[in-house]
N, C-alpha and C. Protein backbone atom coordinates (compact mmCIF):
# COMPACT_ATOMS: atom_id res chain seq x y z
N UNK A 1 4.89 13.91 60.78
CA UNK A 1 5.56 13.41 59.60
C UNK A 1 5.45 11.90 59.63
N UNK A 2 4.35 11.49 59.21
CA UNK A 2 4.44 10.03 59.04
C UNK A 2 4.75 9.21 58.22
N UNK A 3 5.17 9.59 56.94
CA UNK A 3 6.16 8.91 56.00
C UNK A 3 7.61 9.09 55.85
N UNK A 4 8.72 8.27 56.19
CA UNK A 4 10.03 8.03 55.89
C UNK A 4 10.11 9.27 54.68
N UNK A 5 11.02 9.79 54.33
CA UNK A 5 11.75 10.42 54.03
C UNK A 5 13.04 10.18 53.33
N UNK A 6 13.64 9.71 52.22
CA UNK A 6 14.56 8.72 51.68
C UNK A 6 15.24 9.80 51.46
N UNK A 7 16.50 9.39 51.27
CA UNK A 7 17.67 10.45 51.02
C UNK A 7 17.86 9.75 49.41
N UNK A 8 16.90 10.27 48.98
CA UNK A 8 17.26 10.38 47.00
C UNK A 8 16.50 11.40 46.81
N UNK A 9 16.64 11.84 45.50
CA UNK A 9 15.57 12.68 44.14
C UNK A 9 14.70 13.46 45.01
N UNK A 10 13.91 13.47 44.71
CA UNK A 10 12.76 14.91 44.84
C UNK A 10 12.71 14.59 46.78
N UNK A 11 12.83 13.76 47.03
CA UNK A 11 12.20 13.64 48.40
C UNK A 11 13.19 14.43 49.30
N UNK A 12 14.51 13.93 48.89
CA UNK A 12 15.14 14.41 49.90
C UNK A 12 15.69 16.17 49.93
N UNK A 13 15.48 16.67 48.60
CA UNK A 13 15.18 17.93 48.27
C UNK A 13 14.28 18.56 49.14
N UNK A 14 12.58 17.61 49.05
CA UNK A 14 11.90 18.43 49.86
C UNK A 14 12.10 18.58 51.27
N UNK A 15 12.30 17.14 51.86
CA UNK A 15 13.29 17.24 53.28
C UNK A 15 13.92 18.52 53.68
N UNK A 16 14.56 18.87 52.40
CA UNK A 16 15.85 19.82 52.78
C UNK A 16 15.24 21.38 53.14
N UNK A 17 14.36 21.26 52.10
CA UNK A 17 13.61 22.74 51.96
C UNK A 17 12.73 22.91 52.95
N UNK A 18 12.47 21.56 53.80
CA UNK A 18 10.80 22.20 54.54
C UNK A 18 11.91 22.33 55.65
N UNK A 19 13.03 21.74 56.22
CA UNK A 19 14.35 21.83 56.98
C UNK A 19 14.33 23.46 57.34
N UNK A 20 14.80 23.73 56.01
CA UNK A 20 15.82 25.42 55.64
C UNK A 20 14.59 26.47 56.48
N UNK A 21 13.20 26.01 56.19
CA UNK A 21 12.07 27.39 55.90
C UNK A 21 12.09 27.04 57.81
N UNK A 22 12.14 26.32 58.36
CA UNK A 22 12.37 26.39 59.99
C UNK A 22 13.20 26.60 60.51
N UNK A 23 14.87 26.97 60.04
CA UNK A 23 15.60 27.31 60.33
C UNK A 23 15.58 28.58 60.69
N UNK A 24 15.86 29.56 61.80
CA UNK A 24 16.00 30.76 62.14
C UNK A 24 16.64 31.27 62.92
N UNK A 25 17.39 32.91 62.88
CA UNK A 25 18.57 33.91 63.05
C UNK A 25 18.05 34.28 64.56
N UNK A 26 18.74 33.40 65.57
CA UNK A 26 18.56 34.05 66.80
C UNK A 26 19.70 34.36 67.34
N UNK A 27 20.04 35.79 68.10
CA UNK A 27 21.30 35.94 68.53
C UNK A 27 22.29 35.74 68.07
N UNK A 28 22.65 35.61 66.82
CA UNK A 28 23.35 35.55 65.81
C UNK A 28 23.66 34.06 65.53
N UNK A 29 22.86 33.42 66.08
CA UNK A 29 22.82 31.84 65.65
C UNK A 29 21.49 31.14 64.59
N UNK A 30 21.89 30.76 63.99
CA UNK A 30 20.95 29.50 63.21
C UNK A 30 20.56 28.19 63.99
N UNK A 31 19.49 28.44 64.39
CA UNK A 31 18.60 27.82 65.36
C UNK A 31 17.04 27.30 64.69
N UNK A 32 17.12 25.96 65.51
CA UNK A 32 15.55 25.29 65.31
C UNK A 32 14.66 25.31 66.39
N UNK A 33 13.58 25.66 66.41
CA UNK A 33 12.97 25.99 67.91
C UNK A 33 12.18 24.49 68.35
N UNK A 34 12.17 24.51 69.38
CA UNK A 34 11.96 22.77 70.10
C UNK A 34 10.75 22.17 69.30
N UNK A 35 9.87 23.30 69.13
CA UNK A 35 8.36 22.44 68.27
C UNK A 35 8.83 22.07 66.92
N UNK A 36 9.15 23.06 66.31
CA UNK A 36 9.88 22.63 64.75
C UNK A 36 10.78 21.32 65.13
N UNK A 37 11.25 20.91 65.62
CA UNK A 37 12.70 20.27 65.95
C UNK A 37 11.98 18.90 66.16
N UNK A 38 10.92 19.01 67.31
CA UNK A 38 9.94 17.83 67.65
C UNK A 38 9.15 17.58 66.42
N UNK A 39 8.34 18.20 65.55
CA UNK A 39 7.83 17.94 64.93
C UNK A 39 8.47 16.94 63.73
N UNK A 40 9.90 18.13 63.45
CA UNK A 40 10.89 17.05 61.94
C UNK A 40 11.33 15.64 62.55
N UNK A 41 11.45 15.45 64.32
CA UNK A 41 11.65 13.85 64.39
C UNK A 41 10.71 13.23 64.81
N UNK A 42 9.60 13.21 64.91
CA UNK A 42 7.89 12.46 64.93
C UNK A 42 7.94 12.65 66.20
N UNK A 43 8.08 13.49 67.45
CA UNK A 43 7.78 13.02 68.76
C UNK A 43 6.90 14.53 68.92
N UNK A 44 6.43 14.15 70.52
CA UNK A 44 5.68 15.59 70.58
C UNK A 44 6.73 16.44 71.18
N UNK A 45 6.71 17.70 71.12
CA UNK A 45 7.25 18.80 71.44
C UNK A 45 8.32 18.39 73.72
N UNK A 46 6.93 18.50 73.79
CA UNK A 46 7.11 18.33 75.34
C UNK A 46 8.02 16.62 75.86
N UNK A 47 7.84 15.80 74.70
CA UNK A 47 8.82 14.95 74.99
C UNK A 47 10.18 14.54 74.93
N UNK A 48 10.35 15.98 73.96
CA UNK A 48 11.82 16.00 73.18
C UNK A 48 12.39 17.17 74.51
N UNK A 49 11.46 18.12 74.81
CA UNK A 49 12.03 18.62 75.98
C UNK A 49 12.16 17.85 77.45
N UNK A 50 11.49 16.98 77.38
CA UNK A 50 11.59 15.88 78.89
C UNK A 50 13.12 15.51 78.23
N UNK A 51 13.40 15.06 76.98
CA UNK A 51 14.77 14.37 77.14
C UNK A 51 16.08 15.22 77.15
N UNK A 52 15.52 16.53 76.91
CA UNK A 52 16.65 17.59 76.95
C UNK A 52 16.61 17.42 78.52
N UNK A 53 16.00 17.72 79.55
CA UNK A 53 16.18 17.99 80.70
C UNK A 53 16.84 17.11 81.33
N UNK A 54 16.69 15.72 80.91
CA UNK A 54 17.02 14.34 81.67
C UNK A 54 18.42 14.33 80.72
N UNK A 55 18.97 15.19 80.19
CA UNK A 55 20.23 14.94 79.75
C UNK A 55 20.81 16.55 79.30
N UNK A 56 20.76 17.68 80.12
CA UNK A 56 21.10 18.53 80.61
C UNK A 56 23.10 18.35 80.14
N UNK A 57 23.30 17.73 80.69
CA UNK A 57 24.38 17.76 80.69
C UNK A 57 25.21 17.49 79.26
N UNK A 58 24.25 17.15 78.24
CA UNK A 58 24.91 16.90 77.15
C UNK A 58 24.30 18.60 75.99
N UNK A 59 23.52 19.43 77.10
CA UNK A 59 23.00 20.47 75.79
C UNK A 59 24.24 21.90 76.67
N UNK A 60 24.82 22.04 75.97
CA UNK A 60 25.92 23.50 76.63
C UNK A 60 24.84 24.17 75.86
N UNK A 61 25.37 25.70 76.16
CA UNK A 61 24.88 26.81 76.18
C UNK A 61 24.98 26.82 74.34
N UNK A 62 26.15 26.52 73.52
CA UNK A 62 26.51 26.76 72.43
C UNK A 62 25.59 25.84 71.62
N UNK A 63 24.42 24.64 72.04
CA UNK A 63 23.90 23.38 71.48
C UNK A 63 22.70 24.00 71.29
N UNK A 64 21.80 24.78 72.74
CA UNK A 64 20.78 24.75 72.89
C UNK A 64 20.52 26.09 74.06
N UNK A 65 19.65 26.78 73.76
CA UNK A 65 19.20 27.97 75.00
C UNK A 65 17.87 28.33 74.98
N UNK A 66 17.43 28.94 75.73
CA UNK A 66 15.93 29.07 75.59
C UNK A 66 15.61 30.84 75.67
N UNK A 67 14.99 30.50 74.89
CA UNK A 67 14.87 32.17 73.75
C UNK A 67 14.13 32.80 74.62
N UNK A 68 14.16 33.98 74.87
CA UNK A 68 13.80 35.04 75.77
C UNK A 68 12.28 35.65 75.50
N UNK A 69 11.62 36.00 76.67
CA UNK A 69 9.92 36.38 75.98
C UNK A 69 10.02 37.78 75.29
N UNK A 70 10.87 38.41 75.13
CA UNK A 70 11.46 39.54 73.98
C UNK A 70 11.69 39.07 72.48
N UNK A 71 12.36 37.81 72.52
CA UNK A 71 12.66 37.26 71.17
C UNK A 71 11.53 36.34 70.64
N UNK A 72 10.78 36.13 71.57
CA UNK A 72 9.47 35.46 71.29
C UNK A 72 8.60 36.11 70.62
N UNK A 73 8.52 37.45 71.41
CA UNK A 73 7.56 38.36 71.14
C UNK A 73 7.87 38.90 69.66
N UNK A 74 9.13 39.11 69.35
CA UNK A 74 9.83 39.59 68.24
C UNK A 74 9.55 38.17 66.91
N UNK A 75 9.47 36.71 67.35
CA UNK A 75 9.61 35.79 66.48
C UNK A 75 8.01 35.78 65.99
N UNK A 76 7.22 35.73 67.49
CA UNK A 76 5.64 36.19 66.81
C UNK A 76 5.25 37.05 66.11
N UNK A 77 5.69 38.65 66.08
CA UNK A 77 5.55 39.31 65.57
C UNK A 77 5.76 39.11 64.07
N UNK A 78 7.27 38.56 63.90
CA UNK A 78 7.44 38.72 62.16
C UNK A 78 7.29 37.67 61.69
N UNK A 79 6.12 36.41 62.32
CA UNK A 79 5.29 36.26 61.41
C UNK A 79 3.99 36.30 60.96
N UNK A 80 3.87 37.26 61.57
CA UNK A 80 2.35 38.38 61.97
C UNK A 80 1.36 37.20 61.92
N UNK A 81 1.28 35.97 62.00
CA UNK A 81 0.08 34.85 62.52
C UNK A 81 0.85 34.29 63.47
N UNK A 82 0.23 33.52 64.06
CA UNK A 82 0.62 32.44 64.91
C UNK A 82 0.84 31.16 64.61
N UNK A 83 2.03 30.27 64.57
CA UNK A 83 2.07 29.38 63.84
C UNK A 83 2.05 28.39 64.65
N UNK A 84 1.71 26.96 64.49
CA UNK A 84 1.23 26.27 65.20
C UNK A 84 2.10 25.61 66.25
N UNK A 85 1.89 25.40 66.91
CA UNK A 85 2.26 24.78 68.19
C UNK A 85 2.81 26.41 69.35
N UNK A 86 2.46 27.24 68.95
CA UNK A 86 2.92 28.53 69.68
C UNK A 86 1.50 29.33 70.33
N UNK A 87 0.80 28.54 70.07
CA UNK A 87 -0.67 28.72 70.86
C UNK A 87 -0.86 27.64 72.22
N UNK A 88 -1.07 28.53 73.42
CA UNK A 88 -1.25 27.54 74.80
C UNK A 88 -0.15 27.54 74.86
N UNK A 89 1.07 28.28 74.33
CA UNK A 89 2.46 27.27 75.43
C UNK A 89 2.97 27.90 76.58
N UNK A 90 2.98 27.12 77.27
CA UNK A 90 2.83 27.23 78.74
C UNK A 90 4.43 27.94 79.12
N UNK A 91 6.00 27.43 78.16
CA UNK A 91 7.15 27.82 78.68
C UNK A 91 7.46 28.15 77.39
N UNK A 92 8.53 29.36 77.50
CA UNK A 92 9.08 29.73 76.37
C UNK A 92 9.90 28.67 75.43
N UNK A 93 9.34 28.37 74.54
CA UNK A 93 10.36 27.83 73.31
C UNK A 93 12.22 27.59 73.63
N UNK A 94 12.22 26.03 73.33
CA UNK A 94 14.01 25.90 73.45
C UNK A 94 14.48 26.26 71.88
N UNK A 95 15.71 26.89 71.69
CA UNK A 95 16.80 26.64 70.62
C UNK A 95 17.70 26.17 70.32
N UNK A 96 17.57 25.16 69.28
CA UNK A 96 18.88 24.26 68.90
C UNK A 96 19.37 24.42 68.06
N UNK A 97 20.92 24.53 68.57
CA UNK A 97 21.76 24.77 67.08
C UNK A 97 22.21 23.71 65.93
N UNK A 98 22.86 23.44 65.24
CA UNK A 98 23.43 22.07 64.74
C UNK A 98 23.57 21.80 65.72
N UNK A 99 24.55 21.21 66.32
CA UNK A 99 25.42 20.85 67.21
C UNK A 99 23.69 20.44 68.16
N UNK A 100 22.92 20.82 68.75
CA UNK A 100 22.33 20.58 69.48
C UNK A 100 21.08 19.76 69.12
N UNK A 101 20.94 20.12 67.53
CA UNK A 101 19.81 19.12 66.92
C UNK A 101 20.19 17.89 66.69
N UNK A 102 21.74 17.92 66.25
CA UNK A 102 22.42 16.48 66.36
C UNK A 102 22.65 15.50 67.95
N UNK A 103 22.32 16.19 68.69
CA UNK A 103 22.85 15.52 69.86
C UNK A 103 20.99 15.04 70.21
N UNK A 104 20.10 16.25 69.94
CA UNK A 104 18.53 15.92 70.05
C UNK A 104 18.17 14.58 69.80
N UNK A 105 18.97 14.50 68.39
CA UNK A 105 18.19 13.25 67.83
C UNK A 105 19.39 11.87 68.79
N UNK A 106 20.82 11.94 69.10
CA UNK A 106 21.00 10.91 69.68
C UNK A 106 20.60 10.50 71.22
N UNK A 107 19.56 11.75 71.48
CA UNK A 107 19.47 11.44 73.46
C UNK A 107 17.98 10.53 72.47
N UNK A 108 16.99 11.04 71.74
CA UNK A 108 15.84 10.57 71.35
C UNK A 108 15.88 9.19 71.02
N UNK A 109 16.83 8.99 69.79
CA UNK A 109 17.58 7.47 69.31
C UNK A 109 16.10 6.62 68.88
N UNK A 110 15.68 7.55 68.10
CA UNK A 110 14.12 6.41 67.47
C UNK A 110 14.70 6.61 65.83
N UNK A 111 14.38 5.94 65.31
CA UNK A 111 15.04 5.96 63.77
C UNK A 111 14.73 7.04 62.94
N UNK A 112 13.55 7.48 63.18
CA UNK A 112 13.19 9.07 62.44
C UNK A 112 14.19 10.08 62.29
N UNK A 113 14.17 9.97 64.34
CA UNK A 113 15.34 11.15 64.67
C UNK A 113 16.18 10.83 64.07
N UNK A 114 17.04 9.93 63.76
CA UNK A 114 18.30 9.64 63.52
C UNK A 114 18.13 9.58 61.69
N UNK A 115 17.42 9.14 61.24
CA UNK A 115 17.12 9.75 59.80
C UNK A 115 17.25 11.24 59.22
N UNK A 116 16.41 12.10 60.03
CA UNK A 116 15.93 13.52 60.41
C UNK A 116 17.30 14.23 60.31
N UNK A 117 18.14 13.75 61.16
CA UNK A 117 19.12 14.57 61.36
C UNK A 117 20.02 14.47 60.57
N UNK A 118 20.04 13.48 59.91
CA UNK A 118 21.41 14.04 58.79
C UNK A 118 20.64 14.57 57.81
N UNK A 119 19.57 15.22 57.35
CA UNK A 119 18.67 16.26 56.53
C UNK A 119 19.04 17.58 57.48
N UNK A 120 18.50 17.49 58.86
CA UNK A 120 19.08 18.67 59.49
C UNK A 120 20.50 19.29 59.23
N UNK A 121 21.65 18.68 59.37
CA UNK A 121 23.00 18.68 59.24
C UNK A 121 22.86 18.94 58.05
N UNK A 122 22.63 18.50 56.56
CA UNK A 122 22.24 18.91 55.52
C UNK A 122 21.94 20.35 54.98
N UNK A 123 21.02 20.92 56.00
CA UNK A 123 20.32 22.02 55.60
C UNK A 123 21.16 22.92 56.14
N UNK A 124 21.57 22.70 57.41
CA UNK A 124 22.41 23.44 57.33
C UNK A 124 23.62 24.21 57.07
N UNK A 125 24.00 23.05 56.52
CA UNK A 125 25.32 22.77 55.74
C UNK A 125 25.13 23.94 54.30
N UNK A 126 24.10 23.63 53.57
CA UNK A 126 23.25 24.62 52.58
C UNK A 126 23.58 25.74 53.01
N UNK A 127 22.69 25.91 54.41
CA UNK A 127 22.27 27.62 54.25
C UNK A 127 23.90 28.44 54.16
N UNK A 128 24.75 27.51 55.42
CA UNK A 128 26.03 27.91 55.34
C UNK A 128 26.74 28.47 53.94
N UNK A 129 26.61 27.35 52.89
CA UNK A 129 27.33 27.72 51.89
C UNK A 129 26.74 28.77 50.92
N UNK A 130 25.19 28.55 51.08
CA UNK A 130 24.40 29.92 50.58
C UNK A 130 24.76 31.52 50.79
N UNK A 131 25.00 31.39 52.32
CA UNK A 131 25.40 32.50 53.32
C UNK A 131 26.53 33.28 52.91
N UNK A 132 27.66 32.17 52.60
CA UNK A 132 28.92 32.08 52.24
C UNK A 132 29.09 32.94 51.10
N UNK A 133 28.45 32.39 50.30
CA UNK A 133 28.71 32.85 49.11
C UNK A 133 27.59 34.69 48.70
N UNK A 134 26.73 34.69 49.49
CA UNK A 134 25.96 35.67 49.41
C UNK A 134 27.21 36.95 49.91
N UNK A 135 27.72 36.68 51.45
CA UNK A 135 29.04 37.76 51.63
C UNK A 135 29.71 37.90 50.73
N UNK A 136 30.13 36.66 49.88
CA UNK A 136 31.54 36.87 48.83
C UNK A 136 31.06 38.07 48.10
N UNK A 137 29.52 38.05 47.42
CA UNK A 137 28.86 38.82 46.42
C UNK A 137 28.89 40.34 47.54
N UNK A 138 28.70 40.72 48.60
CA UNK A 138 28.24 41.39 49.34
C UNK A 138 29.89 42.29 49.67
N UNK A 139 30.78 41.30 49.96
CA UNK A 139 32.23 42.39 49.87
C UNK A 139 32.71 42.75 48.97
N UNK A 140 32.90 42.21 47.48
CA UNK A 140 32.61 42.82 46.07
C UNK A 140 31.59 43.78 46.30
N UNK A 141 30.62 43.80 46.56
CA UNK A 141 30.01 45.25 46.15
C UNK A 141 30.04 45.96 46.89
N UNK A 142 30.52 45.83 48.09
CA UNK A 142 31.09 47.03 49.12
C UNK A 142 32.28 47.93 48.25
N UNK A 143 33.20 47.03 48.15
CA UNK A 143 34.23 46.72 47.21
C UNK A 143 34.44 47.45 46.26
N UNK A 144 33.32 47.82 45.06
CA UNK A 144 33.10 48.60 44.14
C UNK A 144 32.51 49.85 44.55
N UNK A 145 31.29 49.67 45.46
CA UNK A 145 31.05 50.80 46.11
C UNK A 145 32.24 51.95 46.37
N UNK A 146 33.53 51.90 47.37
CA UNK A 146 34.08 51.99 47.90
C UNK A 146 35.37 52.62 46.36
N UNK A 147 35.33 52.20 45.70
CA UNK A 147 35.88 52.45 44.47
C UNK A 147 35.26 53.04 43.74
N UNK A 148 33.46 53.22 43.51
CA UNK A 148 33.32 54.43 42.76
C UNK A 148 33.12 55.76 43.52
N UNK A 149 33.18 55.30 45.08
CA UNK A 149 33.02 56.55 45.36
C UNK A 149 34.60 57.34 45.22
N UNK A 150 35.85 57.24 45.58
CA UNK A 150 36.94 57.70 45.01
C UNK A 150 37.21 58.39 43.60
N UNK A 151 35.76 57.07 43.15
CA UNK A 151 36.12 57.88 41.99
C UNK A 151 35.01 58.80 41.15
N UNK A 152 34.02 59.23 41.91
CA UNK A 152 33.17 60.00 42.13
C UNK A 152 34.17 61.52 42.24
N UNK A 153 34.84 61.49 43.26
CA UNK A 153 35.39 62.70 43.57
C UNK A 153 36.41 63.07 42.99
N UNK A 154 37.19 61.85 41.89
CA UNK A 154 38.24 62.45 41.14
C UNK A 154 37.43 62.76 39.69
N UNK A 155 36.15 62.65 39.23
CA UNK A 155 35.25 62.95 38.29
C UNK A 155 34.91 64.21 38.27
N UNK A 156 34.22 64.57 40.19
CA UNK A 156 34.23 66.06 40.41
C UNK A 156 34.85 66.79 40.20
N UNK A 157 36.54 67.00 40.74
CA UNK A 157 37.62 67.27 40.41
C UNK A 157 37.95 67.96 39.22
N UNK A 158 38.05 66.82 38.48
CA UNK A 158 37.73 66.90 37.06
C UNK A 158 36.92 68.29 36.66
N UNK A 159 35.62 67.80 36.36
CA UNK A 159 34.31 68.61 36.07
C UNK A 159 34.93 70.23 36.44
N UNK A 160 35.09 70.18 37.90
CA UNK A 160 35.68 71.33 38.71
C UNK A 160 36.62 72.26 37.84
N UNK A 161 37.65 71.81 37.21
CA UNK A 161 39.31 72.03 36.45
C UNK A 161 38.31 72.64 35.23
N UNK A 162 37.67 71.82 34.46
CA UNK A 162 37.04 72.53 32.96
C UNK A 162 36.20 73.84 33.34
N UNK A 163 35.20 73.34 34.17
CA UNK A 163 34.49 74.97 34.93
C UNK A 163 35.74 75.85 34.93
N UNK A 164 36.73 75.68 35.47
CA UNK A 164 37.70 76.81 35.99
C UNK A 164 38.38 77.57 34.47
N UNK A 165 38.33 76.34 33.48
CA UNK A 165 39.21 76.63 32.41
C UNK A 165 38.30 77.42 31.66
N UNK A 166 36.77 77.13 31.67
CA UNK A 166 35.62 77.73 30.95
C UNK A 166 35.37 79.17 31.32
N UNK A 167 35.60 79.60 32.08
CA UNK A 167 35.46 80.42 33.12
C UNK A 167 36.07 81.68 32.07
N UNK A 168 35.46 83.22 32.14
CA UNK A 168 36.45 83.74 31.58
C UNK A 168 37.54 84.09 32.24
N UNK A 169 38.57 85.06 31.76
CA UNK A 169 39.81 85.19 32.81
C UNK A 169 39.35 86.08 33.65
N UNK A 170 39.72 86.27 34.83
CA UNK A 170 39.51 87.96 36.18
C UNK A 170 39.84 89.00 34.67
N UNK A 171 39.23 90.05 35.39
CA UNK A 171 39.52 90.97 34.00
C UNK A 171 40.64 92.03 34.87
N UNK A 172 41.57 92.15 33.64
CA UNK A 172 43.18 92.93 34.18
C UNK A 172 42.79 94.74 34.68
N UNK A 173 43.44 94.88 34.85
CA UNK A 173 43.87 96.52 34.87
C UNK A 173 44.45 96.45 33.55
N UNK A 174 43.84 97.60 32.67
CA UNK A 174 44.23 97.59 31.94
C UNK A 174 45.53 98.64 31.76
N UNK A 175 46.27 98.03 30.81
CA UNK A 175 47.75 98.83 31.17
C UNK A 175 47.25 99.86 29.68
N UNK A 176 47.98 101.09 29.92
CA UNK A 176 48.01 102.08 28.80
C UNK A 176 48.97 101.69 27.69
N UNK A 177 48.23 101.77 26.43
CA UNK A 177 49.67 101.13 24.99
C UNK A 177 50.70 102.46 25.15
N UNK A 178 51.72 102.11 25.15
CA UNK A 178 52.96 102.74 25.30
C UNK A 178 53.77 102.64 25.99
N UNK A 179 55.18 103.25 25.39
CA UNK A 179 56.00 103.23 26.87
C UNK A 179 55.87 104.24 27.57
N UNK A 180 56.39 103.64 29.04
CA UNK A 180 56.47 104.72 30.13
C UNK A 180 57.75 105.12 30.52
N UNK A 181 58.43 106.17 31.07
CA UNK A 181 59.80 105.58 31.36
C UNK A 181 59.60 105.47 32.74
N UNK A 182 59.01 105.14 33.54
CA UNK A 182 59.20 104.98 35.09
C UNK A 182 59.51 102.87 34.90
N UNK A 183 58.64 102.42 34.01
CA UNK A 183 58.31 100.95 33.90
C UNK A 183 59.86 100.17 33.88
N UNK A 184 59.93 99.59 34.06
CA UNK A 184 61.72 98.72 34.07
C UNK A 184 61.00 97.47 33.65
């Protein structure tokens, strides 16, 4: 990325969007993987991990983890090519969360990074409220679900009662016209 990136109009839109499309669902976290992460603050991959290591102590488990050759295998898979920088790599891919892309860019401290990351923080901030609002839509229609089926079965019900009423009657014994005198 060798041109600045301005936080106005179309630019910082696109910022946001090329952000979002690297963002990805690991372990139930929203995570940037170290090449994506290196790439959005101009350094190479392997140098942004030299500064994770030499500052260990600032990535917890909740910032940053390193994705398993199962979830690798699973991240290659669904995107049935190989995308770049995931050819030749020698160690499995790191993951950063917010919290850990923000701290990325202050161990790095070159102005990109520190540009970079409030677009990062940005995007994520997005997907959050995207997310957000996608459940709201998603427990409403559980919601209704859940209400026509109740009322699915008081419809049946229903339906059920007119069949019964349509129905002709059981047919009687028929009684003989007259009186009897045994009958009371």
């Amino acid at each position: 990325m060798s041109e600045k990136v301005k936080d106005n109009g179309r630019k910082g839109t696109i910022a946001l969007e090329r952000i979002e499309s690297v963002i990805l669902l690991i372990r139930d976290e929203r995570v940037i993987l170290d090449n994506d992460l290196a790439r959005l603050y101009g350094i190479e991959t392997r140098r942004l991990n030299e500064q994770v290591r030499r500052n260990a102590n600032r990535f917890p488990h909740d910032f940053m983890f390193q994705v398993s050759s199962e979830e690798f295998e699973t991240l290659k898979s669904h995107f049935a090519t190989s995308r770049s920088g995931w050819d030749g790599r020698r160690k499995l891919p790191l993951a950063f969360t917010e919290h850990g892309a923000i701290m990325a860019a202050s161990v790095l401290n070159t102005p990109l990074a520190v540009e970079m990351s409030i677009f990062v923080v940005r995007a994520f901030i997005r997907m959050r409220s995207f997310l957000a609002s996608h459940k709201e839509l998603a427990l409403k229609v559980a919601d209704l679900e859940r209400k026509l089926s109740t009322h699915d079965k008081q419809i049946l019900a229903i339906i059920e009662a007119i069949k019964q009423l349509m129905a002709p009657p059981p047919a009687a014994k028929k009684r003989p016209i007259g009186f009897r005198p045994d009958e009371k």
